[in-house]
C-alpha atoms as a PDB file:
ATOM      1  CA  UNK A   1     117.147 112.906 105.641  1.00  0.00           C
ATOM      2  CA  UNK A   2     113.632 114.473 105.706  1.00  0.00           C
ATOM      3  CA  UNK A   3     113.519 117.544 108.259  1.00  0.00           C
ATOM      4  CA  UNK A   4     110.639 119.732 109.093  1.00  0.00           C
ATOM      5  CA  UNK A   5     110.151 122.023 111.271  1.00  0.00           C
ATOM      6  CA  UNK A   6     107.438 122.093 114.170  1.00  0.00           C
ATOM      7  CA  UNK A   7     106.491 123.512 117.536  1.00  0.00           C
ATOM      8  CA  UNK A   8     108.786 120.809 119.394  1.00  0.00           C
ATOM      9  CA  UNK A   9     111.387 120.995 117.099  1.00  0.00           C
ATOM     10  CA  UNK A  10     114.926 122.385 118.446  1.00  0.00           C
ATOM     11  CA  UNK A  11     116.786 123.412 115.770  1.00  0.00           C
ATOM     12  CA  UNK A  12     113.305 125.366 115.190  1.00  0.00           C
ATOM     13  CA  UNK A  13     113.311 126.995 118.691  1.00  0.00           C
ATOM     14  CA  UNK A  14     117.333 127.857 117.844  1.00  0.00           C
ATOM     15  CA  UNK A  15     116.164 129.658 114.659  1.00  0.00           C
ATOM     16  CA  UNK A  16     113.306 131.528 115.468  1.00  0.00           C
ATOM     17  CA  UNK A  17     115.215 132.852 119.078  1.00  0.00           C
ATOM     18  CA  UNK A  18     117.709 134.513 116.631  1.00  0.00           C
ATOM     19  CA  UNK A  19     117.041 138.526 116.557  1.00  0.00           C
ATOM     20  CA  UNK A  20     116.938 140.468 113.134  1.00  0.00           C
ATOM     21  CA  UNK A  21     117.256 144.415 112.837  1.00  0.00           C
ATOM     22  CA  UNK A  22     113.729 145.782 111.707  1.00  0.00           C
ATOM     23  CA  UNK A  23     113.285 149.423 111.223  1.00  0.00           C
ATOM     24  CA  UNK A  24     110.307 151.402 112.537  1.00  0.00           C
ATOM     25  CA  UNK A  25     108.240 152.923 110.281  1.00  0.00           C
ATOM     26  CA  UNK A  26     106.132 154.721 112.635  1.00  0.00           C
ATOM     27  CA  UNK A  27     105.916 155.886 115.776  1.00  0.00           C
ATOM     28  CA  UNK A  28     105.440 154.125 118.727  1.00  0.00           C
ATOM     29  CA  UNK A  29     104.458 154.946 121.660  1.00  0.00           C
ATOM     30  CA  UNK A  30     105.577 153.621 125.093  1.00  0.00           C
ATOM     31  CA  UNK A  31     107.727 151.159 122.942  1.00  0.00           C
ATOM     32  CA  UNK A  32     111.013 152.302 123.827  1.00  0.00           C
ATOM     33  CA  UNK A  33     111.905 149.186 125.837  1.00  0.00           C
ATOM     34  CA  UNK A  34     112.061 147.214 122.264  1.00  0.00           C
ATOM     35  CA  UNK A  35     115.497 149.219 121.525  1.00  0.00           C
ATOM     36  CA  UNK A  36     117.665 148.087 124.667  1.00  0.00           C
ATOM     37  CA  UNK A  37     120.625 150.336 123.259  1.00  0.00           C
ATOM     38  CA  UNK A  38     118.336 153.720 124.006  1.00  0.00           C
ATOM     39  CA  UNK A  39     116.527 153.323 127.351  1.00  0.00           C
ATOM     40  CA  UNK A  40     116.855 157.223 127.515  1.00  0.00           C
ATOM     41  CA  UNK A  41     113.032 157.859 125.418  1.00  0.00           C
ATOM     42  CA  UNK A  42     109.876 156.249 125.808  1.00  0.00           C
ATOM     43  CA  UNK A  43     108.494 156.083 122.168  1.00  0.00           C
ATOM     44  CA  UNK A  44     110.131 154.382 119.208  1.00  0.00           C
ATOM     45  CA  UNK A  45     110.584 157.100 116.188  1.00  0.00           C
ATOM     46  CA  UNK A  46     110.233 156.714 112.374  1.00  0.00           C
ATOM     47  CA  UNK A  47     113.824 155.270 110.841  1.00  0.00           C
ATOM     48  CA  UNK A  48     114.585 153.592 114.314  1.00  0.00           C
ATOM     49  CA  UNK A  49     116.881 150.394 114.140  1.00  0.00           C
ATOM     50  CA  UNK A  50     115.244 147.277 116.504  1.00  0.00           C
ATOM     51  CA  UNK A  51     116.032 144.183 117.054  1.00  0.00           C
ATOM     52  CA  UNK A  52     113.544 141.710 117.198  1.00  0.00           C
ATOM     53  CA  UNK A  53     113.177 138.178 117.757  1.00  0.00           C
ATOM     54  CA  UNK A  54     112.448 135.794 114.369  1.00  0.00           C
ATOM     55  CA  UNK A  55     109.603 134.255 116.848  1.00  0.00           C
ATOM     56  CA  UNK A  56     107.836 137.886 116.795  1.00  0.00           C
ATOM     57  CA  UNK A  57     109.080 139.062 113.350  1.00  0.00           C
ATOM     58  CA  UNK A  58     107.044 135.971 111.673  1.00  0.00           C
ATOM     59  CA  UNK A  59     103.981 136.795 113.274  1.00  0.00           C
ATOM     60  CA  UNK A  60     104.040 139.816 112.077  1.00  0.00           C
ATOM     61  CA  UNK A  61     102.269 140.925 108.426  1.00  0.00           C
ATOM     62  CA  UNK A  62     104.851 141.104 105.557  1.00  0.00           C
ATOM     63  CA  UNK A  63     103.302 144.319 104.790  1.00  0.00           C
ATOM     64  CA  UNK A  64     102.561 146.046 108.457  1.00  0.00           C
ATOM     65  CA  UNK A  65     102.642 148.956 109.587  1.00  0.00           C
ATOM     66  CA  UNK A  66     105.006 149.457 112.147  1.00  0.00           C
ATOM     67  CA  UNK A  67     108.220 147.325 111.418  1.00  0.00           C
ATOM     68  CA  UNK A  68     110.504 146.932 108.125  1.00  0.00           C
ATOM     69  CA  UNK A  69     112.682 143.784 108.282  1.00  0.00           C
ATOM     70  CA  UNK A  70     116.101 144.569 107.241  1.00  0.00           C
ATOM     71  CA  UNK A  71     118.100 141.336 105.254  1.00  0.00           C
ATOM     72  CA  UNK A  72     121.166 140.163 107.299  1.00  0.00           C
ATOM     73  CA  UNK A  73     124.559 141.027 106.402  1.00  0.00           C
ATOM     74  CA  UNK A  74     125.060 137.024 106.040  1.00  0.00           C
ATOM     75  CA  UNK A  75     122.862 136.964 103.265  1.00  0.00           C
ATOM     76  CA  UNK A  76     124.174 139.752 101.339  1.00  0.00           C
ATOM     77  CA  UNK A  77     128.291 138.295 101.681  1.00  0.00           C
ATOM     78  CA  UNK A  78     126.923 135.573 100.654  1.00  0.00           C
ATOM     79  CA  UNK A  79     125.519 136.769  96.897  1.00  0.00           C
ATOM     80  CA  UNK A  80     128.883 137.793  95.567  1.00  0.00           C
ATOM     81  CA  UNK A  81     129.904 134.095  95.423  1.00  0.00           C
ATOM     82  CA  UNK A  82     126.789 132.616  94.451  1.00  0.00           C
ATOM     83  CA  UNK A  83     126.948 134.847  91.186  1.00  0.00           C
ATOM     84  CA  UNK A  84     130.632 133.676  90.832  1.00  0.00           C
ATOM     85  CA  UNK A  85     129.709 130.267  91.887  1.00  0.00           C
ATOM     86  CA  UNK A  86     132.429 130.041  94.754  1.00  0.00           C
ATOM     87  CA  UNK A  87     129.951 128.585  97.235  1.00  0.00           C
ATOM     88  CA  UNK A  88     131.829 125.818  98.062  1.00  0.00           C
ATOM     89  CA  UNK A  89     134.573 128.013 100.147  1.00  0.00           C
ATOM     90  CA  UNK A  90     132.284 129.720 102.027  1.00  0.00           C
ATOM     91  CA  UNK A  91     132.281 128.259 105.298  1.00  0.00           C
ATOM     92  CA  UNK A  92     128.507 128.492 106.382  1.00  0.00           C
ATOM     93  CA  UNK A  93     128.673 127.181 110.116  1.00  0.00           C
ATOM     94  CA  UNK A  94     130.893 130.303 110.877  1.00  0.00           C
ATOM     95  CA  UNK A  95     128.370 132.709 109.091  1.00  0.00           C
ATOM     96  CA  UNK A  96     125.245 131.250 110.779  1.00  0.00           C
ATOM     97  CA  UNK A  97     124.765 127.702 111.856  1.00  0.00           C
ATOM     98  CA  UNK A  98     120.837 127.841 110.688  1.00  0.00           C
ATOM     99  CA  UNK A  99     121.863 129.233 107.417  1.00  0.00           C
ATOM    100  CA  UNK A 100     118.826 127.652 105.157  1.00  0.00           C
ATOM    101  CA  UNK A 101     116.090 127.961 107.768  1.00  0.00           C
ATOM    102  CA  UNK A 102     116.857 131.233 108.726  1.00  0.00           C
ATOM    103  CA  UNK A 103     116.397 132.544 105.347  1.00  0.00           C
ATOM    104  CA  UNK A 104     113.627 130.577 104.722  1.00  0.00           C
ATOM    105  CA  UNK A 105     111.659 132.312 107.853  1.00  0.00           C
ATOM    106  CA  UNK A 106     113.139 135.766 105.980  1.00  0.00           C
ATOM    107  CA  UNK A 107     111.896 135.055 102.474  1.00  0.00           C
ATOM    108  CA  UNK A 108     108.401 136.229 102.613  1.00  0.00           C
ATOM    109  CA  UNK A 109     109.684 139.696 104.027  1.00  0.00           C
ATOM    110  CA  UNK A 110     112.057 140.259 101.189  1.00  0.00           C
ATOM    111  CA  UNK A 111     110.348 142.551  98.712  1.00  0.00           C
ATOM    112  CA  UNK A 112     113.408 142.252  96.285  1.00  0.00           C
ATOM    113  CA  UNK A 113     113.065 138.316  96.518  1.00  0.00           C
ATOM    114  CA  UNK A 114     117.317 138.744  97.130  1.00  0.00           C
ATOM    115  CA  UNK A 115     117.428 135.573  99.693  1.00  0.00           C
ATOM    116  CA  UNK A 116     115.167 132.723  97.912  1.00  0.00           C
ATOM    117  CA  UNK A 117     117.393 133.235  95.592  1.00  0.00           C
ATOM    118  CA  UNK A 118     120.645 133.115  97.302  1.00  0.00           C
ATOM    119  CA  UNK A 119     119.889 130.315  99.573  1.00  0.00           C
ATOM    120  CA  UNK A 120     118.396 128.289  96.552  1.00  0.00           C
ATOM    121  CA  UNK A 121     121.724 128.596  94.292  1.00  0.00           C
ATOM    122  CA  UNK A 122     123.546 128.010  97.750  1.00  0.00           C
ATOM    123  CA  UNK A 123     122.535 124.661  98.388  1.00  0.00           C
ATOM    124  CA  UNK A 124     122.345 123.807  94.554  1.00  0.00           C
ATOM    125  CA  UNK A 125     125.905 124.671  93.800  1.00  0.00           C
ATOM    126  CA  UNK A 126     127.684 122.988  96.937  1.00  0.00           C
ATOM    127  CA  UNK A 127     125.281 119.924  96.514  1.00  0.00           C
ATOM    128  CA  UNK A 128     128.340 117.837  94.254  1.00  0.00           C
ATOM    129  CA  UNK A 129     130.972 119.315  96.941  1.00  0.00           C
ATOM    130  CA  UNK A 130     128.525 117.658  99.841  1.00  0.00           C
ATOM    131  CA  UNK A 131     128.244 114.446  97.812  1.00  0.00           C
ATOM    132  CA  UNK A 132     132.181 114.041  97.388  1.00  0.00           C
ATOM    133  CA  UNK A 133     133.068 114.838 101.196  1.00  0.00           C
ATOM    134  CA  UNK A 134     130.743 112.497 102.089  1.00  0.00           C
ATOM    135  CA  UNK A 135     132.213 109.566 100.202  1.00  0.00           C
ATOM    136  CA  UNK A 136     135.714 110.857 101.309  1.00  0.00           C
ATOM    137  CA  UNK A 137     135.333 112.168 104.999  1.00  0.00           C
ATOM    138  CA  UNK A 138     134.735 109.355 107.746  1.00  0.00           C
ATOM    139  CA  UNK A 139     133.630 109.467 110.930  1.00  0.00           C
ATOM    140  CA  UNK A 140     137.067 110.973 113.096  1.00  0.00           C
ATOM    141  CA  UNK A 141     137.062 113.426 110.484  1.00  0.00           C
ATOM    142  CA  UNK A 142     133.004 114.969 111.291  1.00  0.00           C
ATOM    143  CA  UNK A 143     134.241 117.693 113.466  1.00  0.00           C
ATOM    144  CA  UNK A 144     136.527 119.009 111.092  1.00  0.00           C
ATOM    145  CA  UNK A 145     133.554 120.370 108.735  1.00  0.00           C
ATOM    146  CA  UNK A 146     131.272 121.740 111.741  1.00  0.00           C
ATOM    147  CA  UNK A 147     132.423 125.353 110.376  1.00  0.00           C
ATOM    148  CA  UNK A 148     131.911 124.202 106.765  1.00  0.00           C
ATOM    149  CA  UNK A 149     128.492 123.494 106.635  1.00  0.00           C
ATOM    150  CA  UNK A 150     125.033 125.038 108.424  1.00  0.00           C
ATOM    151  CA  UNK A 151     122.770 122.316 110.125  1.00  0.00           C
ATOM    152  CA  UNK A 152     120.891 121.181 107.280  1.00  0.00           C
ATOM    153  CA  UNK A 153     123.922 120.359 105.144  1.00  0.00           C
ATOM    154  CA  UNK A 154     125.806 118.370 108.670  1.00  0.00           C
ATOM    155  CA  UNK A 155     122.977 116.019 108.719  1.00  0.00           C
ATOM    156  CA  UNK A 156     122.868 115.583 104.824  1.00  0.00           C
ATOM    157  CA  UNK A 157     126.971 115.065 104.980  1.00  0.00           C
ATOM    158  CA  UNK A 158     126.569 112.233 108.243  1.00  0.00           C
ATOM    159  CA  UNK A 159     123.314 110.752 106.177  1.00  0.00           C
ATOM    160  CA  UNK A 160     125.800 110.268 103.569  1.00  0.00           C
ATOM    161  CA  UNK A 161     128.364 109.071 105.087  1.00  0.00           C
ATOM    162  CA  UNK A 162     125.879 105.935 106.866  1.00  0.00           C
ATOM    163  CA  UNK A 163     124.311 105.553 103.308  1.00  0.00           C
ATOM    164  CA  UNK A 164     128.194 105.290 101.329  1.00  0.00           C
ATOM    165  CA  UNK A 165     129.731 103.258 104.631  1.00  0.00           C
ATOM    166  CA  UNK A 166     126.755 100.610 104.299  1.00  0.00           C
ATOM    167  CA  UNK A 167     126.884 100.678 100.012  1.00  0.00           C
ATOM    168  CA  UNK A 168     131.059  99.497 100.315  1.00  0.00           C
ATOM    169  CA  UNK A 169     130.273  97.559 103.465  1.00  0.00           C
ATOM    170  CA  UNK A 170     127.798  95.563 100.673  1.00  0.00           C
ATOM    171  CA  UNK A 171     130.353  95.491  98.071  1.00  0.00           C
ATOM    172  CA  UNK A 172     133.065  94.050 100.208  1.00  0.00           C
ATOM    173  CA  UNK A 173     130.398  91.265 101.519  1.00  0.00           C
ATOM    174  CA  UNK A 174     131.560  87.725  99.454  1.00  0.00           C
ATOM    175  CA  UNK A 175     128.299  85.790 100.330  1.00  0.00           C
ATOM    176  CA  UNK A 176     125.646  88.424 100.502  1.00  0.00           C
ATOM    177  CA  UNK A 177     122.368  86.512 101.611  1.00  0.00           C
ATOM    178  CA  UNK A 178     119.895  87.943  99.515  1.00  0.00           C
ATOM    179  CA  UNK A 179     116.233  87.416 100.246  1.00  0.00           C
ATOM    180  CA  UNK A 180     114.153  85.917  97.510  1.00  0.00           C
ATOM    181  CA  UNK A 181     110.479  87.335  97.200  1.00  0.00           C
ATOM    182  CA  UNK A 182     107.739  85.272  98.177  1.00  0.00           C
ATOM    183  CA  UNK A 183     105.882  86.241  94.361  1.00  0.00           C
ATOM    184  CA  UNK A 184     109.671  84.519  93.405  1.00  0.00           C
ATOM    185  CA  UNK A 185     109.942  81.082  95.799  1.00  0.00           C
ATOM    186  CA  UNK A 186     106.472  80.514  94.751  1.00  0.00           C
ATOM    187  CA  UNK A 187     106.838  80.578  90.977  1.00  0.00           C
ATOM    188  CA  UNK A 188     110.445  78.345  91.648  1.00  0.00           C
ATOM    189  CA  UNK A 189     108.455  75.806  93.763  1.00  0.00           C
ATOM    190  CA  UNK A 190     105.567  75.606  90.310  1.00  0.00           C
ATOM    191  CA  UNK A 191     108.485  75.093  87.842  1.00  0.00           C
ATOM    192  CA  UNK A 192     110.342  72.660  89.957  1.00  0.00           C
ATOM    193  CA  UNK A 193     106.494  70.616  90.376  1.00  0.00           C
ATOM    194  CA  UNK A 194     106.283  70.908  86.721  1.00  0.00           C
ATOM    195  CA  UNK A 195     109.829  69.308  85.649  1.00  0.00           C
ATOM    196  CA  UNK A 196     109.266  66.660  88.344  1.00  0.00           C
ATOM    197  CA  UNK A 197     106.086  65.534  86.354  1.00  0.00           C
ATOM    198  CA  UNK A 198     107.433  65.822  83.668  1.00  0.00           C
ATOM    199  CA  UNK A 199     110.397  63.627  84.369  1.00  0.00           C
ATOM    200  CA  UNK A 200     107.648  61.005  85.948  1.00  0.00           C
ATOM    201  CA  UNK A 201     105.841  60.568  82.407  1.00  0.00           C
ATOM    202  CA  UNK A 202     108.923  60.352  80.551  1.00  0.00           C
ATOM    203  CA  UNK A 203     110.257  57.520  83.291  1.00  0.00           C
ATOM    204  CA  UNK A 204     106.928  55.537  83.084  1.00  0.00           C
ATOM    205  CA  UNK A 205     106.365  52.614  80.554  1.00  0.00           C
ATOM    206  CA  UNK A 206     104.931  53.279  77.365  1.00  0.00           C
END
């Protein structure tokens, strides 16, 4: 499964409409509509809590001067088990169903490079546990990890599960019709003309 993002994507649109908490470096004025918990003051003051939408955040500078992004609490419950490589018990669909691509629109915005990091040892360590449930789950069973795994790793488990289903449906086959190349036929066709003439000039009279 190859997946990349763009403008018509939908799991795209579904990540970038989530809202992070960025905190306000400087003030703003006539910007206190951003914070819809205060409607009481106009201006947006230094150490201010937002939240803003991942569409907005990402068009932002990673260095401006007006908004700090803050990393998510997901990513940070996450890093105790990465270190202790218990990954595979974390249930990522309940934390955030765009796990991976979330954090990947976060990553240039992380000054302590925390959430490359985590994400990268994320997907690396639960990689063997995605490869056995997809040789064990089947089809009835697909709702049952929904909570389990974030998007990226549902489509890799179902790609699996296709790719294993059609590698025993192959095994089981007892005649399995397998197409000879044409580079193959050709060079059969040249050795059987060859042992046919050579069977005529050992037939003919001396």
């Amino acid at each position: 499964m190859n997946y990349f993002p763009h403008y018509y994507s939908i799991e795209d649109i579904f990540v970038t409409q989530e809202k992070v908490e960025c905190r306000v470096n400087t003030r703003l004025q006539r910007m206190g509509f951003l914070d819809a918990g205060d409607s009481q003051t106009d201006h947006l003051e230094p150490g201010r809590i937002v939240n803003l939408p991942l569409w907005y955040i990402k068009e932002l500078k990673v260095n401006n001067a007006y908004f700090t992004v803050c990393i998510p609490e997901i990513y940070k419950n996450v890093h105790k088990a990465v270190c202790e490589a218990e990954t595979t018990h974390i249930e990522l669909g309940r934390l955030h169903p765009y796990f991976y691509e979330f954090g990947r629109y976060l990553t240039p915005y992380d000054s302590n490079h925390v959430i490359g990091r985590i994400i990268f040892e994320t997907l690396r360590q639960r990689v063997r546990h995605l490869l056995d449930i997809s040789k064990n789950d089947d089809q009835s069973r697909i709702s049952k990890t929904e909570h389990r795994l974030d998007n990226v790793e549902a489509n890799l488990h179902i790609a699996g599960m296709k790719t294993n289903a059609q590698y025993v449906k192959w095994l089981q086959m007892s005649n399995n019709n397998i197409c000879i190349s044409e580079l193959v036929e050709e060079h059969q066709r040249k050795r059987l003309r060859v042992d046919l003439s050579d069977k005529q000039i050992e037939s003919s009279p001396p």
